[in-house]
Protein backbone atom coordinates (compact mmCIF):
# COMPACT_ATOMS: atom_id res chain seq x y z
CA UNK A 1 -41.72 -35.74 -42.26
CA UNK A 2 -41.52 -33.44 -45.80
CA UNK A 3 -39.46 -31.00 -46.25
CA UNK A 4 -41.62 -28.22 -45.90
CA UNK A 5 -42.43 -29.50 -42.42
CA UNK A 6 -38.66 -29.63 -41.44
CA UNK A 7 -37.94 -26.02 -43.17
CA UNK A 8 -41.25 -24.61 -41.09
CA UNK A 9 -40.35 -25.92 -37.70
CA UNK A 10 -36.07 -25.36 -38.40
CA UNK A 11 -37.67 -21.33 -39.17
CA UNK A 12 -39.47 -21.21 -36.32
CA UNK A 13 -36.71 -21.63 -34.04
CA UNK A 14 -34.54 -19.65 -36.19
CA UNK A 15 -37.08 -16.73 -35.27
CA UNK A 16 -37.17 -17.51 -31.75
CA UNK A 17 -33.40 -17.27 -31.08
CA UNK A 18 -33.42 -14.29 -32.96
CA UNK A 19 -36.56 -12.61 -31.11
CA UNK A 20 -33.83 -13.67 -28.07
CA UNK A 21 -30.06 -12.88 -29.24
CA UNK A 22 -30.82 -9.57 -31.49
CA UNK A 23 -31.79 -7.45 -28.66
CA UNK A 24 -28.96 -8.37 -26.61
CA UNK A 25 -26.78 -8.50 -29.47
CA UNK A 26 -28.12 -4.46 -30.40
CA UNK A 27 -28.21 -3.39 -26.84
CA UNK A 28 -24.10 -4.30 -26.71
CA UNK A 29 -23.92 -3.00 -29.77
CA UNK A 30 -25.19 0.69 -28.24
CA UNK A 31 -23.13 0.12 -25.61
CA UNK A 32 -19.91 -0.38 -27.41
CA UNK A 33 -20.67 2.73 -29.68
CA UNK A 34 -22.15 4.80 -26.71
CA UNK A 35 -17.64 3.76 -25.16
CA UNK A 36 -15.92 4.13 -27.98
CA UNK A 37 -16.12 7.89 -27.76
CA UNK A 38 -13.00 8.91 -29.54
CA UNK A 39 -11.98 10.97 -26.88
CA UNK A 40 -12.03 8.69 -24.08
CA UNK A 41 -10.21 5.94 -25.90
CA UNK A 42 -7.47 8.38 -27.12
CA UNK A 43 -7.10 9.14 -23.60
CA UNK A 44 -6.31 5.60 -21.79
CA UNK A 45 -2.90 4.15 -22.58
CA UNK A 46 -1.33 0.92 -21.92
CA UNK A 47 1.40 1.39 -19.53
CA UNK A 48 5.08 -1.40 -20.29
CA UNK A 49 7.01 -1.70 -16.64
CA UNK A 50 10.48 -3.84 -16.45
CA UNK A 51 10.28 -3.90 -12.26
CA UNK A 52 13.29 -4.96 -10.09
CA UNK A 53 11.71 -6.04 -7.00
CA UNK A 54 13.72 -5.75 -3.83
CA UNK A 55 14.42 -9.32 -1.80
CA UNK A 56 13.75 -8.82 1.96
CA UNK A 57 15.98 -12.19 2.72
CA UNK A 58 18.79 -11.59 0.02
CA UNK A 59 18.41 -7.73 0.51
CA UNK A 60 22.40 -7.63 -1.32
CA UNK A 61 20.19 -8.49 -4.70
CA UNK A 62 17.39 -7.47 -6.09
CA UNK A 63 14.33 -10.11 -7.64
CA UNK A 64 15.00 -10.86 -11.00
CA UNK A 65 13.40 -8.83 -13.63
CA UNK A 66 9.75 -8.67 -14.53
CA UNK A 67 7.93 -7.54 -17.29
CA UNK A 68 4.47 -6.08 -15.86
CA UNK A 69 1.59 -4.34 -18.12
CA UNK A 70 -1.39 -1.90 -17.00
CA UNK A 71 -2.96 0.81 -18.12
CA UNK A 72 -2.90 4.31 -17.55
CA UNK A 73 -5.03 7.53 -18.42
CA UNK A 74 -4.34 10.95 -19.64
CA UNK A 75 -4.79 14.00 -16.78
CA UNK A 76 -4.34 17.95 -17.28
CA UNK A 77 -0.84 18.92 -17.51
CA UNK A 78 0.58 16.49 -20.32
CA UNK A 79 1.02 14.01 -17.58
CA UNK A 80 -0.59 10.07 -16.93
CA UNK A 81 -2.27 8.56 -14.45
CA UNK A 82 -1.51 5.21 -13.28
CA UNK A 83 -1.80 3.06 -10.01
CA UNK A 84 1.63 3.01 -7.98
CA UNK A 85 2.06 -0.55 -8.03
CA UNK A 86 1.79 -0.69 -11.97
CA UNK A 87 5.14 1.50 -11.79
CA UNK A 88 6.89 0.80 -7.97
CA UNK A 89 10.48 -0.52 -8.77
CA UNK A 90 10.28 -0.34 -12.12
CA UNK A 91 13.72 0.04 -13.78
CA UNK A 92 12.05 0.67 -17.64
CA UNK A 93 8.38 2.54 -18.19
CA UNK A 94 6.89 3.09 -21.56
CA UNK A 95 3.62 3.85 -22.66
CA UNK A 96 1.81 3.06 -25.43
CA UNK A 97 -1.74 5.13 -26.81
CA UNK A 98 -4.95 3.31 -27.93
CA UNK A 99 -4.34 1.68 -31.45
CA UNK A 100 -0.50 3.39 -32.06
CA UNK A 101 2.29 0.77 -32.79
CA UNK A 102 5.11 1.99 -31.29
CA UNK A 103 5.86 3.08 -27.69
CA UNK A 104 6.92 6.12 -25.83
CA UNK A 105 9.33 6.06 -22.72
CA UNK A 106 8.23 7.72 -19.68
CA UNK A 107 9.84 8.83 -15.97
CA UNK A 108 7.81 8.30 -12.98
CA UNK A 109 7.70 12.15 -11.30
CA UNK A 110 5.57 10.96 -8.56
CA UNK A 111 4.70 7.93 -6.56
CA UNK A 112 2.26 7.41 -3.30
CA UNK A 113 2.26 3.72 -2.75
CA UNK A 114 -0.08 3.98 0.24
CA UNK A 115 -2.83 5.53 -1.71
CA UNK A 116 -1.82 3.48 -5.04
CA UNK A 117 -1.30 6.32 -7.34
CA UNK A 118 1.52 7.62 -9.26
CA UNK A 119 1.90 10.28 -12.15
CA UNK A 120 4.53 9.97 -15.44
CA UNK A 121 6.24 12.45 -17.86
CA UNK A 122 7.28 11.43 -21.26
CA UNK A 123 10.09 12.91 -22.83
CA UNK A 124 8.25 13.51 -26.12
CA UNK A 125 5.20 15.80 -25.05
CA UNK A 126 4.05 15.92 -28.81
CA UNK A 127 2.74 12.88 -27.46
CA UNK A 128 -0.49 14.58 -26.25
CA UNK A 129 -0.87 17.31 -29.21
CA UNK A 130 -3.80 14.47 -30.47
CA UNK A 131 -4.82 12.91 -27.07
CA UNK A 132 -6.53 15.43 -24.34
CA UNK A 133 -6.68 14.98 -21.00
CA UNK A 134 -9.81 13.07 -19.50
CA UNK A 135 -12.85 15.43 -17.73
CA UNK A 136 -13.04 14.08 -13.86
CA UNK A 137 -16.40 14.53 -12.28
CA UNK A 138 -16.12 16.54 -9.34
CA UNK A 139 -18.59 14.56 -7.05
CA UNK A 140 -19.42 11.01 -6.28
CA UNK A 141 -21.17 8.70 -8.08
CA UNK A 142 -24.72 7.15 -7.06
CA UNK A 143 -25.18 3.68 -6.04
CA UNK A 144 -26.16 2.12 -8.88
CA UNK A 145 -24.33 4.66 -11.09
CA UNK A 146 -23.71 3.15 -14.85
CA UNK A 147 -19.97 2.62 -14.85
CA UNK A 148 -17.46 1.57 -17.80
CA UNK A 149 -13.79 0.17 -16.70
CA UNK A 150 -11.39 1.17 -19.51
CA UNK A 151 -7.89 -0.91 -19.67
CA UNK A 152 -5.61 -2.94 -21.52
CA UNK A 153 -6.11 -6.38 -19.33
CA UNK A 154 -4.32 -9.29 -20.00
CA UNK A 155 -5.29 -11.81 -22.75
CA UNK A 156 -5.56 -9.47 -25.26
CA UNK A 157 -3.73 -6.01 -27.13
CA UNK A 158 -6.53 -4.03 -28.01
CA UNK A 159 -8.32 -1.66 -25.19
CA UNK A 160 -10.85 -3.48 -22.96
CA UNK A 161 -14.62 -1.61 -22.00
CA UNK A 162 -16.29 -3.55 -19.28
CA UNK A 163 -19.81 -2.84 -18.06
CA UNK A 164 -21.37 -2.68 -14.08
CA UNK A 165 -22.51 -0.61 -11.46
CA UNK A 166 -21.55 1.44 -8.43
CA UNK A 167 -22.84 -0.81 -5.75
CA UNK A 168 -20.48 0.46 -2.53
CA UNK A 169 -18.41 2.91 -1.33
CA UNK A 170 -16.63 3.01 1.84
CA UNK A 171 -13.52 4.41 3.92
CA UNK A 172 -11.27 1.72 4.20
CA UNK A 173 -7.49 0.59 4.74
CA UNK A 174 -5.92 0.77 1.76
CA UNK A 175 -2.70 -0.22 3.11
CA UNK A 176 -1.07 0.15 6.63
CA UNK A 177 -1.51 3.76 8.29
CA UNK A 178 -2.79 4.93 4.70
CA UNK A 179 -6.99 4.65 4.48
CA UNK A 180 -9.13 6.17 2.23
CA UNK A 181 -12.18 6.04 -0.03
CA UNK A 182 -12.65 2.88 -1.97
CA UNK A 183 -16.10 2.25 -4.97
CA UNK A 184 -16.64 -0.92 -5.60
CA UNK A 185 -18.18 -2.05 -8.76
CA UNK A 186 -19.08 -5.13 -10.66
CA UNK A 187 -17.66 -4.33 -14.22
CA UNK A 188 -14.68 -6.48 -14.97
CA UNK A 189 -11.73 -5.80 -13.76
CA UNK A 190 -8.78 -8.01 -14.17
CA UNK A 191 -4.97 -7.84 -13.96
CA UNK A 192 -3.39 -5.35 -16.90
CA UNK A 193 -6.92 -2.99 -15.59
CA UNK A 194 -4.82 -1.30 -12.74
CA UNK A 195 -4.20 2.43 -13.89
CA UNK A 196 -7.23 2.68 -15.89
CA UNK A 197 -10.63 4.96 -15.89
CA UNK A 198 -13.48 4.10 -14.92
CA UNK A 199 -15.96 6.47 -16.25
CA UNK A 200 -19.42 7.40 -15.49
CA UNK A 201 -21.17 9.15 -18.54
CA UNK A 202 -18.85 11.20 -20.17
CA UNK A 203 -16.27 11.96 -17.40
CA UNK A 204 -13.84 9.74 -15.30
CA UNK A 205 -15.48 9.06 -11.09
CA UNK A 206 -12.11 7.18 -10.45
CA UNK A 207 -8.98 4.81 -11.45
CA UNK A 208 -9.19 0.94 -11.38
CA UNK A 209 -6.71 -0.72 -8.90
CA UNK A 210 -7.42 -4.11 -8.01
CA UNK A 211 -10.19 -7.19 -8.00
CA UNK A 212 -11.55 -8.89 -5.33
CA UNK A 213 -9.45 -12.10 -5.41
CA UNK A 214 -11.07 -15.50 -6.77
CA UNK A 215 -14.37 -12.97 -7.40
CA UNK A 216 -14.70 -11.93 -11.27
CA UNK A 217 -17.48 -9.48 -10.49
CA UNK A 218 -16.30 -7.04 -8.17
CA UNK A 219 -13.56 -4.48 -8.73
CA UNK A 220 -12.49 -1.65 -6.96
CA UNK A 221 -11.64 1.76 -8.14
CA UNK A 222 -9.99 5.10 -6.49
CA UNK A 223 -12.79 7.57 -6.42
CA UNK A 224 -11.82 11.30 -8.19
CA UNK A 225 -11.91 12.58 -4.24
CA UNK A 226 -8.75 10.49 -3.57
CA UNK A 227 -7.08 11.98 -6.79
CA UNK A 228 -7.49 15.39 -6.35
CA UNK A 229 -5.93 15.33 -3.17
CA UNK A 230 -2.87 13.67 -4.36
CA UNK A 231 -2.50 15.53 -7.35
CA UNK A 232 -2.90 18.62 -5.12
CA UNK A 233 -0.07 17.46 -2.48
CA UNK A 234 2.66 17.19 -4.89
CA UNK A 235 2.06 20.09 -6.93
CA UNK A 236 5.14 21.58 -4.70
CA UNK A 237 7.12 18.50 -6.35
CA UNK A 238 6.70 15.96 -3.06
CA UNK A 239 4.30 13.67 -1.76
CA UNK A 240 3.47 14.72 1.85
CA UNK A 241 1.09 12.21 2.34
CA UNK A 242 -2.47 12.26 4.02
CA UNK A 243 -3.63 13.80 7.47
CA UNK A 244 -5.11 10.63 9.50
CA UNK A 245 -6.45 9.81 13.07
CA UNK A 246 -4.09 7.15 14.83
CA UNK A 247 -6.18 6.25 18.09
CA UNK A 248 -7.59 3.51 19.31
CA UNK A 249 -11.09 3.65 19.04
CA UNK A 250 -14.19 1.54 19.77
CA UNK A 251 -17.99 1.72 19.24
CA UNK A 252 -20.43 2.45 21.60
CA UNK A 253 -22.99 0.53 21.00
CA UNK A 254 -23.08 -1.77 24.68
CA UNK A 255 -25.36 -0.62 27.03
CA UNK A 256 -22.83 -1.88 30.03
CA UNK A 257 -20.41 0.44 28.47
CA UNK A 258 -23.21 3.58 28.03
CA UNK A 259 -24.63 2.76 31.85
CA UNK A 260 -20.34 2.58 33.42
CA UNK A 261 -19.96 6.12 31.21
CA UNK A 262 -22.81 7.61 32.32
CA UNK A 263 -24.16 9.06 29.29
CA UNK A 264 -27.24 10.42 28.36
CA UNK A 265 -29.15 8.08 26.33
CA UNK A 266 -29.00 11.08 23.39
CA UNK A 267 -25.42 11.12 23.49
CA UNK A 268 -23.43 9.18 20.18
CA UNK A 269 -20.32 8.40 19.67
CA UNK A 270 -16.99 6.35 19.49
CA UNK A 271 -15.20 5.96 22.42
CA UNK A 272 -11.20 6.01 22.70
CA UNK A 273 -10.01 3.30 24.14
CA UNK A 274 -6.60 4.30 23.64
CA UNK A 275 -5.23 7.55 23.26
CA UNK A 276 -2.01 7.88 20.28
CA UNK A 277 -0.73 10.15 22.68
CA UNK A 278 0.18 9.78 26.70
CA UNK A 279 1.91 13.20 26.95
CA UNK A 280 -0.55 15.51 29.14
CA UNK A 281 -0.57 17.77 26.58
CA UNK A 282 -2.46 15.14 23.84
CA UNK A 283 -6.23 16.39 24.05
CA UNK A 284 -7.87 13.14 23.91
CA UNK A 285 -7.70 10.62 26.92
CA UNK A 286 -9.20 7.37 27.51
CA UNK A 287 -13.20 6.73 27.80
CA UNK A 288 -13.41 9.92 26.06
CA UNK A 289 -16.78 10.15 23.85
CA UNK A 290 -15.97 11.67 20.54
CA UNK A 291 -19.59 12.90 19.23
CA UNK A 292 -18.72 14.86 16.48
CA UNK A 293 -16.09 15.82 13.78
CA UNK A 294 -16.19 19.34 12.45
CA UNK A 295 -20.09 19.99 12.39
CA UNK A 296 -20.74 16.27 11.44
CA UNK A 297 -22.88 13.92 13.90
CA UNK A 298 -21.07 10.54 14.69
CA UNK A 299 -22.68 7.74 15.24
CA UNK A 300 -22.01 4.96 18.17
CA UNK A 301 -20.29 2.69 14.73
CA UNK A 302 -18.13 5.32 14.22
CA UNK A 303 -20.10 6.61 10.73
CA UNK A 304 -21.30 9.87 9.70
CA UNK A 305 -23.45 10.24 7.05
CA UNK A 306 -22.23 12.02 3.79
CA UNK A 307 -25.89 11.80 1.90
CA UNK A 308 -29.61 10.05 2.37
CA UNK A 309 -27.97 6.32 1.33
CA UNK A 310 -24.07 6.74 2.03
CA UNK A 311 -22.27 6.28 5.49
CA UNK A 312 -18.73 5.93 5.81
CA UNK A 313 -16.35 5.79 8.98
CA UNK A 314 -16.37 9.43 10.19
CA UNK A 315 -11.76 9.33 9.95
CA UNK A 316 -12.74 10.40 6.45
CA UNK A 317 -13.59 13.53 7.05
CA UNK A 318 -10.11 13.68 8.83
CA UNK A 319 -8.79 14.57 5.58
CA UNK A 320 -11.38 16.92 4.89
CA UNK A 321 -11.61 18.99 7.87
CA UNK A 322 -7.97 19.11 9.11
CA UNK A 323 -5.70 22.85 8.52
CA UNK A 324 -2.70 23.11 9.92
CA UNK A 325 -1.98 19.51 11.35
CA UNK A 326 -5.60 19.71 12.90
CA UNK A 327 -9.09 18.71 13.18
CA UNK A 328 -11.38 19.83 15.00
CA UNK A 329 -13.84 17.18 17.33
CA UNK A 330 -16.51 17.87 20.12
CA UNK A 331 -16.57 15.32 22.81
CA UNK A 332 -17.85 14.16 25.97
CA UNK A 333 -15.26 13.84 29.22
CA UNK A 334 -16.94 12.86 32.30
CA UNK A 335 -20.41 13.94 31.90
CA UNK A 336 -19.09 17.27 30.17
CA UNK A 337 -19.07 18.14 26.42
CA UNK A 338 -15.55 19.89 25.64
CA UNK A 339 -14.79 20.81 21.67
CA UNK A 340 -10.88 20.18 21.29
CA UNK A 341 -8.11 20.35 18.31
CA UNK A 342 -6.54 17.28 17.83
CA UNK A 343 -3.15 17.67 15.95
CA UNK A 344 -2.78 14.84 13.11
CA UNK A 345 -0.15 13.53 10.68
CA UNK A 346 0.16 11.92 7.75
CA UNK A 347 2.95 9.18 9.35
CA UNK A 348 2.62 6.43 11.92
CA UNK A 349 6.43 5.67 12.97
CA UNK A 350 6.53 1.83 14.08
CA UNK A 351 9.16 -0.55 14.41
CA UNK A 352 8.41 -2.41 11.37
CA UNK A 353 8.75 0.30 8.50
CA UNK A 354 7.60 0.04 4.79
CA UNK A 355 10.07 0.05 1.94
CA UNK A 356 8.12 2.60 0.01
CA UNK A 357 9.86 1.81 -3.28
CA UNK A 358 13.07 1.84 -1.79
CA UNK A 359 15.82 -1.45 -1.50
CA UNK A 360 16.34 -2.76 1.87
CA UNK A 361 19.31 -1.39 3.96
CA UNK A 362 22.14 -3.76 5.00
CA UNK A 363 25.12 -5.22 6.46
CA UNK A 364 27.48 -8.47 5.94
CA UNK A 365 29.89 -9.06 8.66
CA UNK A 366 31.49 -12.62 8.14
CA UNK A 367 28.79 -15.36 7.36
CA UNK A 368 25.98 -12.80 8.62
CA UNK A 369 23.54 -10.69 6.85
CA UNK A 370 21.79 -7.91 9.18
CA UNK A 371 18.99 -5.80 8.02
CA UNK A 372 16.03 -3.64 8.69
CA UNK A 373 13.20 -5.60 10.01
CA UNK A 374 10.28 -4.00 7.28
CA UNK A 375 6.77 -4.91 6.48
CA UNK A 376 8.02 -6.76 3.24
CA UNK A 377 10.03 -9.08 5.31
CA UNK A 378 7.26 -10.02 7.55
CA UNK A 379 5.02 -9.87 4.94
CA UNK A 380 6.62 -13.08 3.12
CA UNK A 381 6.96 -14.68 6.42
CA UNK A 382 3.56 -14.63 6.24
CA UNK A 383 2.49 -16.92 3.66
CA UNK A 384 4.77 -19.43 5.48
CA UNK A 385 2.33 -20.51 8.38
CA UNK A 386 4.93 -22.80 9.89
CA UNK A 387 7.52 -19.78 10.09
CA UNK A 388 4.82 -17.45 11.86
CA UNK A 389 3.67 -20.08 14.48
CA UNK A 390 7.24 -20.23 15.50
CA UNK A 391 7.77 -16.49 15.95
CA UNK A 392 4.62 -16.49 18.03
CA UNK A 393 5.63 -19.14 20.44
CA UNK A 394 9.27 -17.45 20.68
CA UNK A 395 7.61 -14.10 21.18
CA UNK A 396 9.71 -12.62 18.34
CA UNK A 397 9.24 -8.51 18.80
CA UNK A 398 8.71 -9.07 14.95
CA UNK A 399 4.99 -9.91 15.83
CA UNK A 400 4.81 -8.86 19.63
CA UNK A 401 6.00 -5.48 18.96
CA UNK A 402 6.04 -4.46 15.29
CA UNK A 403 3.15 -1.78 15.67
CA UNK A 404 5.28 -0.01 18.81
CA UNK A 405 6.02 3.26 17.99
CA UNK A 406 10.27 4.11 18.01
CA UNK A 407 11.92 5.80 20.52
CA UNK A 408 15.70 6.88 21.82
CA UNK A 409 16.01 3.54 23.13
CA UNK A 410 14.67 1.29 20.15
CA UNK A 411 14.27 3.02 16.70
CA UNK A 412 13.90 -0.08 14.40
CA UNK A 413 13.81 -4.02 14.75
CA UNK A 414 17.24 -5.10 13.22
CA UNK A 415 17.18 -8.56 11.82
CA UNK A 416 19.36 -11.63 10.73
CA UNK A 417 17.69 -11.32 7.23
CA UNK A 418 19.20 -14.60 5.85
CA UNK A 419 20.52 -18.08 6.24
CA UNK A 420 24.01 -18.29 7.58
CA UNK A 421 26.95 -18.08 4.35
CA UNK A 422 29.10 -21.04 3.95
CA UNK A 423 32.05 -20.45 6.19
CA UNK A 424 33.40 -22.29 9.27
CA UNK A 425 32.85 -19.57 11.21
CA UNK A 426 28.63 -20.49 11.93
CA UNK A 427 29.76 -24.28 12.44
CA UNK A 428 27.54 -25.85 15.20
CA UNK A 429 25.09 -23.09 15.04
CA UNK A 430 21.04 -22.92 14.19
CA UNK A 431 20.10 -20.75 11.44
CA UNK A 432 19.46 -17.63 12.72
CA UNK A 433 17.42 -16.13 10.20
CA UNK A 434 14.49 -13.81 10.99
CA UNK A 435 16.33 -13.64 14.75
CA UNK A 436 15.98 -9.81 15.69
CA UNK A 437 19.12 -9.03 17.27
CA UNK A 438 18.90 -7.81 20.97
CA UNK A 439 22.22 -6.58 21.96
CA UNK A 440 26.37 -6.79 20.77
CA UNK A 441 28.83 -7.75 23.22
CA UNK A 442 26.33 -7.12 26.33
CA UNK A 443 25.41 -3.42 24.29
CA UNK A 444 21.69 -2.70 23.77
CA UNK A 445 21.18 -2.55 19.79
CA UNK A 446 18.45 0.36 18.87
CA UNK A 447 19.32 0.30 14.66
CA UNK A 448 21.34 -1.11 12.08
CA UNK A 449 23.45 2.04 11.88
CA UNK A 450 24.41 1.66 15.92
CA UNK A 451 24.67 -1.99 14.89
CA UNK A 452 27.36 -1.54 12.66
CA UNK A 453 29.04 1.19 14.41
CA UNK A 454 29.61 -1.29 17.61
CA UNK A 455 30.91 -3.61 14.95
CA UNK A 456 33.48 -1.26 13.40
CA UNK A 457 34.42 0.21 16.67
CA UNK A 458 34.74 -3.07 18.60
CA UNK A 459 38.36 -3.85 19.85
CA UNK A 460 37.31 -7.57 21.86
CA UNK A 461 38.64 -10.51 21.09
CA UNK A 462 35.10 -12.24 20.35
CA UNK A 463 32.08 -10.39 19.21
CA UNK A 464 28.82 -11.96 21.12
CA UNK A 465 25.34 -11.74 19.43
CA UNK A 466 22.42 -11.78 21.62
CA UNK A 467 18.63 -12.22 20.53
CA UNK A 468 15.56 -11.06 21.79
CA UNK A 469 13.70 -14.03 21.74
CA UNK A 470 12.92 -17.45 23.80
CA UNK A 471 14.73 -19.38 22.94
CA UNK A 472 17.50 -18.55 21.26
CA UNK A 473 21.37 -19.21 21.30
CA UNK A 474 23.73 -16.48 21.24
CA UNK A 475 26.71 -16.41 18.77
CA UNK A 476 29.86 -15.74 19.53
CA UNK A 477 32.91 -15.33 17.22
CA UNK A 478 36.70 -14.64 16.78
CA UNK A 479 36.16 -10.91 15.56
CA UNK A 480 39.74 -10.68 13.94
CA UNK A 481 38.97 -13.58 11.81
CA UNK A 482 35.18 -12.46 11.19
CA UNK A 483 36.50 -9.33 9.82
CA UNK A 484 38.96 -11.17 7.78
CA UNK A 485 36.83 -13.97 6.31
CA UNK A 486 34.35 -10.94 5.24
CA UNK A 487 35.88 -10.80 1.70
CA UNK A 488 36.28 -14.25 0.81
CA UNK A 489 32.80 -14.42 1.58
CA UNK A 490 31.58 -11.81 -0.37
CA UNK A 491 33.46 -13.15 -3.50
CA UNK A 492 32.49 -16.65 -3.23
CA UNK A 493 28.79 -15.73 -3.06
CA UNK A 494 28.73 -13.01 -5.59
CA UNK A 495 28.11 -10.31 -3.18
CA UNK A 496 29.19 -6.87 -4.73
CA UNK A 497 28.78 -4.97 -1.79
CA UNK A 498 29.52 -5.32 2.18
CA UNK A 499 26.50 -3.02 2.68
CA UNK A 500 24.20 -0.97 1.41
CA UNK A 501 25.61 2.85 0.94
CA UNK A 502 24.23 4.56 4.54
CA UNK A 503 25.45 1.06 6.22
CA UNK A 504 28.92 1.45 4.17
CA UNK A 505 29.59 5.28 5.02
CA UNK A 506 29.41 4.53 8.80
CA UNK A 507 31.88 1.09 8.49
CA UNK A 508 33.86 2.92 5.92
CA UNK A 509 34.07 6.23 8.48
CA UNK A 510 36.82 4.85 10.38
CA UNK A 511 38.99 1.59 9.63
CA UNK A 512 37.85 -1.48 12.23
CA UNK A 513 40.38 -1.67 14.91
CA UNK A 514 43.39 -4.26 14.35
């Protein structure tokens, strides 16, 4: 073979992998140009966190420090936009703008982990004399809809621009008692993405928050709807939270169930299976139909339709439609349509509460370590399968009644939150950790408080622990000497504190008796 041969056919491929690479190598080109509007990358900023974490089983301590990175955007008001959890428990936050070197320190002024948004203040407001605030649209985007994720992921410095489209949107649990509208999209999104816009032709449809996990092509972002209505609750300097339905509900789709309710075949609806209420004065009751919301149809899913190609469970427009603490719904009762108000809240009490950026409450007393059953502490329990099998088959209220609702005679699970201490004291008894605690010295226990007032006000020889639980051994111990061995223990396990401060202003109230 010559060498004009060689240099014909080694040109003719040349020109075929061009005629192939250069228009995908111009279209990203466009693209790039099209996102590196100067505006919109002077408005996304990287976002430095130092978090403390609270520890559910050493809740004395917090987790050692953590240095966590994610990205934020610029909103009216010289304030940021971030995702709670790139912020929750962070001792140090700092931003830092697109292409600057140094960093600017910032105070979180508001924080709603349920909904996964939070807002910061920096000290130095000159800060946004050269970066504006980013132009939200003020509807939804299209399935389909072109969308760019903005954010400062990990693996690199410089600001990210990912590619996709809107392909769902839904009403979904975003975390217990807290639901809300969710977009999915199949841009990029990775950890360091959290906090940032994702923006649909010139103006921002929603926040990034978190990735499918082990899926690289679908991310999740907070729509604009979502936003406004937190950034609307605390302008009066709180979070209040959202209004939401708590009933049980279920479709009503059988035909057994339409035939035993006696329902016209044009009727649709959900039924309630059980009401969040009992008192006679709650205006839903069981087997009621709800049919509508508002002036919205619902369907026998539970949907309503907000467009030609969008249904979305109908407790959406819970937020929408509810003034005062109420929404209005139309149902059928027995044959009979009746249009009711139905109060709602923003708060489900259970037994099992959430931390909510706060550290766990507690109490030492001798080699024991009481505390506030929470979400977080079941929540680690949780990746220990072994651990949850054995609440289950001792019926621990931890899983058989965390979703109760409190009242005068229970108002929180209290719980053994860690292994015995070293002392004498525990010899020849199990570890009692995760044990809820069911009474002291034959007295029901309904909270840590009462707890440790029983404690403090105790004058028995022996204090006896009961648990509520099968099986379980109950404790007893020489109360002088518990009291008296609570120091030494304390100091030889680094302990600063007997208890956290609300547990330590009821021991401290009174001295224990002698």
């Amino acid at each position: 073979m010559n060498f004009d041969t060689r240099f014909s056919r080694r040109a003719s491929v040349c020109r075929i992998v061009a005629a192939i690479l250069l228009p995908l190598f111009c279209a990203q080109a466009v693209s790039a140009a099209d996102a590196e509007s100067p505006n919109l990358a002077n408005s996304v900023v990287k976002v430095f966190s130092t978090m403390r974490y609270p520890d559910p089983y050493k809740p004395w301590t917090k987790q050692a420090p953590m240095d966590v990175t994610g990205s934020g955007v610029i909103i009216d008001g010289k304030r940021i936009l971030t995702n709670a959890h790139v912020v929750e428990y962070a001792s140090q936050v700092q931003v830092q703008a697109n292409e600057a070197g140094d960093k600017m320190a910032a105070t979180v002024v508001a924080i709603a982990p349920g909904i996964d948004l939070a807002v910061l203040k920096l000290e130095d407001e000159s800060f946004f004399d050269s970066r504006p605030p980013l132009a939200r649209a003020s509807k939804l985007p299209d399935i389909k809809d072109t969308v760019l994720a903005y954010g400062y992921p990990t693996g690199g410095s410089s600001l990210s621009i990912t590619k996709g489209i809107v392909s769902r949107i839904e009403f979904v649990n975003y975390k217990f008692a807290v639901s809300g509208l969710r977009i999915q999209i199949d841009a990029a999104i990775n950890p360091g993405n959290s906090g940032g816009p994702a923006i649909a032709g010139d103006k921002m449809i929603g926040l990034a928050f978190r990735k499918l996990t082990g899926d690289d092509n679908i991310g999740y972002i907070i729509p604009n709807e979502e936003i406004e209505l937190f950034l609307h609750d605390i302008a009066d300097g709180k979070y209040d939270g959202k209004p939401a339905m708590f009933d049980d509900l279920q479709t009503l789709e059988n035909p057994a169930m339409r035939a035993f309710l006696k329902l016209d075949k044009t009727v649709e609806g959900v039924i309630v299976h059980a009401p969040y209420s009992t008192a006679a004065a709650y205006p839903l009751k069981q087997w009621d139909v709800i049919t509508r919301i508002g002036d919205a149809p619902i369907d026998n899913q539970g949907m309503v339709k907000l467009g030609p190609d969008l249904r979305v469970d109908f407790h959406y427009l819970v937020q929408k439609t509810a003034k005062q603490g109420a929404v209005p719904l139309s149902i059928v009762r027995g044959g009979k349509p009746l249009a009711i108000s139905l109060p709602v809240t923003s708060d489900r009490p259970t037994l099992l509460r959430d931390l909510n950026g706060e550290y766990p409450s507690y109490f030492v007393y001798g080699p024991l370590v009481f505390s506030k059953a929470t979400w977080e502490f079941l929540g680690g329990l949780e990746k220990n399968g072994g651990a949850m099998r054995t609440l289950s088959i001792m019926k621990s209220p931890l899983l058989t009644r965390a979703l109760d609702p409190p009242d005068a005679n229970l108002q929180e699970l209290v719980v053994v939150s860690s292994p015995f201490f070293p002392n004498k004291l525990a010899k020849g008894y199990s570890n009692a950790a995760g044990s809820v605690v069911a009474s002291i010295n034959g007295v029901h226990v309904s909270s840590l408080n009462q707890l440790v007032t029983l404690l403090r006000d105790s004058s028995d020889e022996f204090v006896i622990i009961e648990f509520d639980q099968r099986p379980a051994e109950s404790l007893v111990f020489p109360r002088k000497e518990m009291v008296a061995a609570t120091e030494d223990i304390l100091s030889d396990n680094g302990v600063r504190a007997q208890g956290s401060p609300d547990t330590l202003a009821i021991w401290q109230a009174k001295p224990p008796k002698p």
